[in-house]
PDB file of N, CA and C in Angstrom:
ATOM      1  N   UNK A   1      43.737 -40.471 -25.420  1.00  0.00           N
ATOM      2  CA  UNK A   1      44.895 -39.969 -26.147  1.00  0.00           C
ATOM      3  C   UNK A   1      44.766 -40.231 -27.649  1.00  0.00           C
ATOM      4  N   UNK A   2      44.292 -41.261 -28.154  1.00  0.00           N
ATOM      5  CA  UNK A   2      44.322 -41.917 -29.372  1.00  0.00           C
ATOM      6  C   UNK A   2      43.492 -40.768 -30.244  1.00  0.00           C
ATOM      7  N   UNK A   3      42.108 -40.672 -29.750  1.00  0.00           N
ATOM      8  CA  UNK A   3      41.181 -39.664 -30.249  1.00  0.00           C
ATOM      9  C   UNK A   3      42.090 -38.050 -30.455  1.00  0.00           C
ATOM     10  N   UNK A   4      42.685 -37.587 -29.616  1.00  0.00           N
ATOM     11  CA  UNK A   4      42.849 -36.423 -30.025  1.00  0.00           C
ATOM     12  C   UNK A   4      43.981 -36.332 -30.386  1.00  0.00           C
ATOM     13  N   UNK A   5      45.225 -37.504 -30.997  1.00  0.00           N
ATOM     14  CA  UNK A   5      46.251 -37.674 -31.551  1.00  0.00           C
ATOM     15  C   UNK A   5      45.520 -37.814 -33.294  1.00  0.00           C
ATOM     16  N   UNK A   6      44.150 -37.952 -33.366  1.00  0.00           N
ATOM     17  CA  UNK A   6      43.432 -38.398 -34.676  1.00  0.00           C
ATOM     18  C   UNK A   6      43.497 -36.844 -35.057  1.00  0.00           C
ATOM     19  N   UNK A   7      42.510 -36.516 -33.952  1.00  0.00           N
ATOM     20  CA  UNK A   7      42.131 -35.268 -33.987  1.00  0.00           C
ATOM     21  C   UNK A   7      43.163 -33.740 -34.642  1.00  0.00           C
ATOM     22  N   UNK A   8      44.278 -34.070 -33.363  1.00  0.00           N
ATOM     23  CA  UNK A   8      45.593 -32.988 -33.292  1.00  0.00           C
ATOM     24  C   UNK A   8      45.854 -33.318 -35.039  1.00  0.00           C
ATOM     25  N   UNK A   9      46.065 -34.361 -35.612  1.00  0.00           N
ATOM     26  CA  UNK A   9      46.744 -34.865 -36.702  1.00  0.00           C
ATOM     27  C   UNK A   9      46.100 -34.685 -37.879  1.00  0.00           C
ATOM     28  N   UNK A  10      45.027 -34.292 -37.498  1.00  0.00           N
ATOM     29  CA  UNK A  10      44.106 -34.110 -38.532  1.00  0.00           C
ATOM     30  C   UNK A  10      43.947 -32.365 -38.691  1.00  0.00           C
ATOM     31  N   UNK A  11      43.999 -31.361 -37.913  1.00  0.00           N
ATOM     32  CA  UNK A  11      43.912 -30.273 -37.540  1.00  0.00           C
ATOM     33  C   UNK A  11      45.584 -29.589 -38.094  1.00  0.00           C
ATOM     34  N   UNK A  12      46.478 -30.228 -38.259  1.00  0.00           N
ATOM     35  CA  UNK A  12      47.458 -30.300 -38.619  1.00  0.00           C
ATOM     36  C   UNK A  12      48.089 -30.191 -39.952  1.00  0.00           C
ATOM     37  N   UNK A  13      47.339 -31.324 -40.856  1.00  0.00           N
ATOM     38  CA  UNK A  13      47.323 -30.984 -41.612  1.00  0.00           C
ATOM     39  C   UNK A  13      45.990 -30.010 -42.639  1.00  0.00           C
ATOM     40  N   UNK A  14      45.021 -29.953 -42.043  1.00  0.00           N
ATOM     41  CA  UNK A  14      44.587 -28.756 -42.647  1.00  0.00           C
ATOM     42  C   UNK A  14      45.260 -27.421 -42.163  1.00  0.00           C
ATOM     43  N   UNK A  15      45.885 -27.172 -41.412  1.00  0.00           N
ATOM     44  CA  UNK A  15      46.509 -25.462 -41.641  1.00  0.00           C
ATOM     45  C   UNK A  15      47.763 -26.072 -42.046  1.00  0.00           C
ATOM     46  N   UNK A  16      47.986 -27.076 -42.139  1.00  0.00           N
ATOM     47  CA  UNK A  16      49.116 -27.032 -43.375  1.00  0.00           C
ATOM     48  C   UNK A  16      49.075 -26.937 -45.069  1.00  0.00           C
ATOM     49  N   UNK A  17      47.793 -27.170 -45.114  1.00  0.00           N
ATOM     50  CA  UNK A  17      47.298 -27.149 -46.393  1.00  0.00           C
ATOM     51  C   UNK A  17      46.777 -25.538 -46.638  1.00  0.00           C
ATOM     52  N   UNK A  18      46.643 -25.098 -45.509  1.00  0.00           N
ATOM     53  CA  UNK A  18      45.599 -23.455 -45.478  1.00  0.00           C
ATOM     54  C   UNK A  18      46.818 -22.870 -45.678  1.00  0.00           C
ATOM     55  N   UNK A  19      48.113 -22.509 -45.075  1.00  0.00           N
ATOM     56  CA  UNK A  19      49.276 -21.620 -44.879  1.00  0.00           C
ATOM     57  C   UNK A  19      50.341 -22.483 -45.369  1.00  0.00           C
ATOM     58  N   UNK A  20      49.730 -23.356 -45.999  1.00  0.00           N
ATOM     59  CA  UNK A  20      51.103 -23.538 -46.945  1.00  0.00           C
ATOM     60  C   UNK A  20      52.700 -23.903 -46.167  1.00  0.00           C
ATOM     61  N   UNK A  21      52.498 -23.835 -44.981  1.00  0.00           N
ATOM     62  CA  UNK A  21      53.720 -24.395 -44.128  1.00  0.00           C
ATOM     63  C   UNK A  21      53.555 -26.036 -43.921  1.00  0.00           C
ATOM     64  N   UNK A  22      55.133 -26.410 -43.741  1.00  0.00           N
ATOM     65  CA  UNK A  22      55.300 -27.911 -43.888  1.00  0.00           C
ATOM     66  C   UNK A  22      55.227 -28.412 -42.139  1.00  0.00           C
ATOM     67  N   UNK A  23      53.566 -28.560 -41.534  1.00  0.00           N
ATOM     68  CA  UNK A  23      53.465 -29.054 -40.203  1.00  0.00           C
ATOM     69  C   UNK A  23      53.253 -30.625 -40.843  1.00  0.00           C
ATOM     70  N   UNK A  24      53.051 -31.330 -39.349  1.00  0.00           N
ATOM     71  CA  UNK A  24      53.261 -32.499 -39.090  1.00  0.00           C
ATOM     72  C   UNK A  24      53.312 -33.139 -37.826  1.00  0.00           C
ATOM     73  N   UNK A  25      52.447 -34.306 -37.712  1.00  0.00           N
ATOM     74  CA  UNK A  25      52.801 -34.711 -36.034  1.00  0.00           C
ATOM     75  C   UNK A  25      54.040 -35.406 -36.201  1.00  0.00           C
ATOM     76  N   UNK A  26      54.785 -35.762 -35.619  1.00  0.00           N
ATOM     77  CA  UNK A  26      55.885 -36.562 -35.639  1.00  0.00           C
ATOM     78  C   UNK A  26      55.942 -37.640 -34.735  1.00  0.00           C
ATOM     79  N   UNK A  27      56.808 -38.901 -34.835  1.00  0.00           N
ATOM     80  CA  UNK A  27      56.672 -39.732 -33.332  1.00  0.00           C
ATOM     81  C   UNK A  27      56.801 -38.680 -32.352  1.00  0.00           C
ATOM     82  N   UNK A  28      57.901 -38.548 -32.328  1.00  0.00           N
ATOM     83  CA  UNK A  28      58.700 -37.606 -30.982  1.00  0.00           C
ATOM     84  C   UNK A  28      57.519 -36.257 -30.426  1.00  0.00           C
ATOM     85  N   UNK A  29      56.835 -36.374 -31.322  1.00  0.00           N
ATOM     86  CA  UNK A  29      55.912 -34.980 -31.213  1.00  0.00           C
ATOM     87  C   UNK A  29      54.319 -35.619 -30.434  1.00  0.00           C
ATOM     88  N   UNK A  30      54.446 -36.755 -30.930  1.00  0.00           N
ATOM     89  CA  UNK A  30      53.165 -37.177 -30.282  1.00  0.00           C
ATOM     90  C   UNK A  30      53.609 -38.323 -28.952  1.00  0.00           C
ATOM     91  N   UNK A  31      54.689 -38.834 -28.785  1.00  0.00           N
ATOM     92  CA  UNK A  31      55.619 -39.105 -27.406  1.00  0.00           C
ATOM     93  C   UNK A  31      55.058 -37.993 -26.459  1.00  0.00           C
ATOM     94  N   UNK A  32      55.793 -36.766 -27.081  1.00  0.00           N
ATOM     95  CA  UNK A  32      56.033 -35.862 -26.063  1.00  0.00           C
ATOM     96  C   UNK A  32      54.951 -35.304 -25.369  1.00  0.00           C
ATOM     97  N   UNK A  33      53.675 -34.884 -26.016  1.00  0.00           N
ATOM     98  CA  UNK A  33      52.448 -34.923 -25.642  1.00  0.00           C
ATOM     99  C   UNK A  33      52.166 -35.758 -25.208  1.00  0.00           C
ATOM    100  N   UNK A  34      52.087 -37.174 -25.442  1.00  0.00           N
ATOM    101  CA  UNK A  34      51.683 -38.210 -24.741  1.00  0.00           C
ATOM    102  C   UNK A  34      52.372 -38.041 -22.625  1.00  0.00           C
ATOM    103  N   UNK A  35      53.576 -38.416 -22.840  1.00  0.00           N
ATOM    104  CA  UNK A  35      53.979 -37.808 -21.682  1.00  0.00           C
ATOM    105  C   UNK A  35      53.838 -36.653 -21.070  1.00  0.00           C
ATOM    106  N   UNK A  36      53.423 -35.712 -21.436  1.00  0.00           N
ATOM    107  CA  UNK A  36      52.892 -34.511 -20.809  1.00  0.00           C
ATOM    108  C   UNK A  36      51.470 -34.189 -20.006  1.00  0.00           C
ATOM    109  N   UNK A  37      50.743 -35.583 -20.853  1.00  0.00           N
ATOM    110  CA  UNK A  37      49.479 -35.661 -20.458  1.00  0.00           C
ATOM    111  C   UNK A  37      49.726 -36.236 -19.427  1.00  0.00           C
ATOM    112  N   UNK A  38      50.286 -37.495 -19.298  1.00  0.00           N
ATOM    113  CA  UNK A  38      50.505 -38.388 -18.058  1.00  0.00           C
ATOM    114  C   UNK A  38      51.024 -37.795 -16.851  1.00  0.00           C
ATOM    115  N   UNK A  39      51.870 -36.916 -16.906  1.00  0.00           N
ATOM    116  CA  UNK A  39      52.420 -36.073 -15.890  1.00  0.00           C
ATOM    117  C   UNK A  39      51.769 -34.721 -15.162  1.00  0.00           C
ATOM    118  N   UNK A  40      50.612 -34.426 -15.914  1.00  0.00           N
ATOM    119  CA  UNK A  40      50.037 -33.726 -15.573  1.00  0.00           C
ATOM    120  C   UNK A  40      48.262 -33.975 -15.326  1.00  0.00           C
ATOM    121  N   UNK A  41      48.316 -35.163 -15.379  1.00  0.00           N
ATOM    122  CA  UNK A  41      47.022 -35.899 -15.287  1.00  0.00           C
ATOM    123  C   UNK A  41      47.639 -36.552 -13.418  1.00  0.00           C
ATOM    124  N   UNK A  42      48.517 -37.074 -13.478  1.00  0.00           N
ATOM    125  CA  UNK A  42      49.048 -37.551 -12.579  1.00  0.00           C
ATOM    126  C   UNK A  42      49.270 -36.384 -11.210  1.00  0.00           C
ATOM    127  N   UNK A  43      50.031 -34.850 -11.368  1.00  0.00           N
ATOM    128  CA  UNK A  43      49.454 -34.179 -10.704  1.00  0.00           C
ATOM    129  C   UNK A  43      48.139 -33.281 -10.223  1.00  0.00           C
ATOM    130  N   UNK A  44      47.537 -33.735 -11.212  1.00  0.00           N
ATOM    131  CA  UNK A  44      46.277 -33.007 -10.450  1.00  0.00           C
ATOM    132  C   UNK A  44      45.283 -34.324  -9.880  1.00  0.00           C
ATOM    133  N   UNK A  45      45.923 -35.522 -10.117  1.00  0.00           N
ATOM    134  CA  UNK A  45      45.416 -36.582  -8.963  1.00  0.00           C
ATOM    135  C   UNK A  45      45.633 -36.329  -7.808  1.00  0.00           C
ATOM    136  N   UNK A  46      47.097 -35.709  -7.400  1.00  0.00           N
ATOM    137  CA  UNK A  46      47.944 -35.562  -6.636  1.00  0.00           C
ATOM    138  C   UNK A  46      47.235 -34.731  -5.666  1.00  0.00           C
ATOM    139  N   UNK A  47      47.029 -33.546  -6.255  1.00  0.00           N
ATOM    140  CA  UNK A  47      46.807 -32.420  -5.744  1.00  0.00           C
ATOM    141  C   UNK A  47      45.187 -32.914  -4.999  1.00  0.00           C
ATOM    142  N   UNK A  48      44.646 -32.990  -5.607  1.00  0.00           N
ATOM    143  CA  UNK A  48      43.235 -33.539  -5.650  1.00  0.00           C
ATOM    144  C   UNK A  48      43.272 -34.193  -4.440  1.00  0.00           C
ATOM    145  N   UNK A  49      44.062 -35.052  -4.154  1.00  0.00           N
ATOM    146  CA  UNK A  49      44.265 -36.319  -3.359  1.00  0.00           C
ATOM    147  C   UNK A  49      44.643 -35.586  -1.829  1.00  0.00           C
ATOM    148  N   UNK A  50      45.802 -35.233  -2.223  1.00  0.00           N
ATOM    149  CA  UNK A  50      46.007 -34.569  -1.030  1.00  0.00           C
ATOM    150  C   UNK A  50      45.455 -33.493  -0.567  1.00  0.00           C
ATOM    151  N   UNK A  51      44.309 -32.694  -1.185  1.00  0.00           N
ATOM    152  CA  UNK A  51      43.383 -31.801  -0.783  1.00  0.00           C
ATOM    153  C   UNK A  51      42.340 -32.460   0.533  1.00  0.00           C
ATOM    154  N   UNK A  52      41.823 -33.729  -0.344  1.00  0.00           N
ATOM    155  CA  UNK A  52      40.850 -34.505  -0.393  1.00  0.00           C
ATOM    156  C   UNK A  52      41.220 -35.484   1.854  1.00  0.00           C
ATOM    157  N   UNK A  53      42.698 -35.591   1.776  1.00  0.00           N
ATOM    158  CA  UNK A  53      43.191 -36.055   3.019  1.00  0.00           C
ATOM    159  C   UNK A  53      43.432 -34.545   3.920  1.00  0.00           C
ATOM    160  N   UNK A  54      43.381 -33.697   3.641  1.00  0.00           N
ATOM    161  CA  UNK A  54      43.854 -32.353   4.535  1.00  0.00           C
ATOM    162  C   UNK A  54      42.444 -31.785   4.979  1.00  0.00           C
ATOM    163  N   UNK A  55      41.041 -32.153   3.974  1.00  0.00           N
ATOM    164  CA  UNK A  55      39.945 -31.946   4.609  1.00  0.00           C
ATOM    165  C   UNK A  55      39.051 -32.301   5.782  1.00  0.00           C
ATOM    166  N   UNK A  56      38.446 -31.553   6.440  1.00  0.00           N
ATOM    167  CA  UNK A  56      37.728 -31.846   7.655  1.00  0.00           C
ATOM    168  C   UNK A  56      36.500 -32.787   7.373  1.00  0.00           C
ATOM    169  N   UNK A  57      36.249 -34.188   7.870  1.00  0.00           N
ATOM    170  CA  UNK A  57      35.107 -34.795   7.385  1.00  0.00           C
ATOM    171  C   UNK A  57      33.729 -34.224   7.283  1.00  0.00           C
ATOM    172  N   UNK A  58      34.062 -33.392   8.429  1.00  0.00           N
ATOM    173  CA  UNK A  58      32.599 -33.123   9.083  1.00  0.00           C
ATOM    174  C   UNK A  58      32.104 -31.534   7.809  1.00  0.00           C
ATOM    175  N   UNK A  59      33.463 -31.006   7.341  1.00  0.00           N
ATOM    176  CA  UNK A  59      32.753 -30.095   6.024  1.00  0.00           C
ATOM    177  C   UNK A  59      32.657 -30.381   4.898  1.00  0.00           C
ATOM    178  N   UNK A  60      32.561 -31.890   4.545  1.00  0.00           N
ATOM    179  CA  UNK A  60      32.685 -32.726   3.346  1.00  0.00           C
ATOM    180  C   UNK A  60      31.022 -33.117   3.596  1.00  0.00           C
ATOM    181  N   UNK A  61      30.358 -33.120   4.397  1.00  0.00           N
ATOM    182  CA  UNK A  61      28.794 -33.082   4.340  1.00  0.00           C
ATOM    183  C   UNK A  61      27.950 -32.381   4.871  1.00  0.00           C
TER     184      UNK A  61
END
């Protein structure tokens, strides 16, 4: 997360500097991503997981 909060923040302000519009990460802005990742990192464990228990052993080799 840290890396592409550098990244996002950095990307940010160059097209703010290119188009002249007033962007910005914000706390609340990098919260909210933060939690979005987690929740969706978290379902495709999910999914994954429960794929992973609904499979037949014997077509897993």
């Amino acid at each position: 997360f840290i890396p592409g909060l550098i990244v996002g923040t950095t990307i940010l302000m160059i097209m703010g500097k290119i188009t002249t519009l007033p962007l910005g990460m914000t706390p609340s802005m990098a919260v909210t991503v933060f939690l979005g990742t987690i929740v969706f990192s978290a379902l495709s464990g999910a999914i994954a997981t429960r794929r992973l228990a609904a499979a037949d052993p014997a077509d897993l080799f």
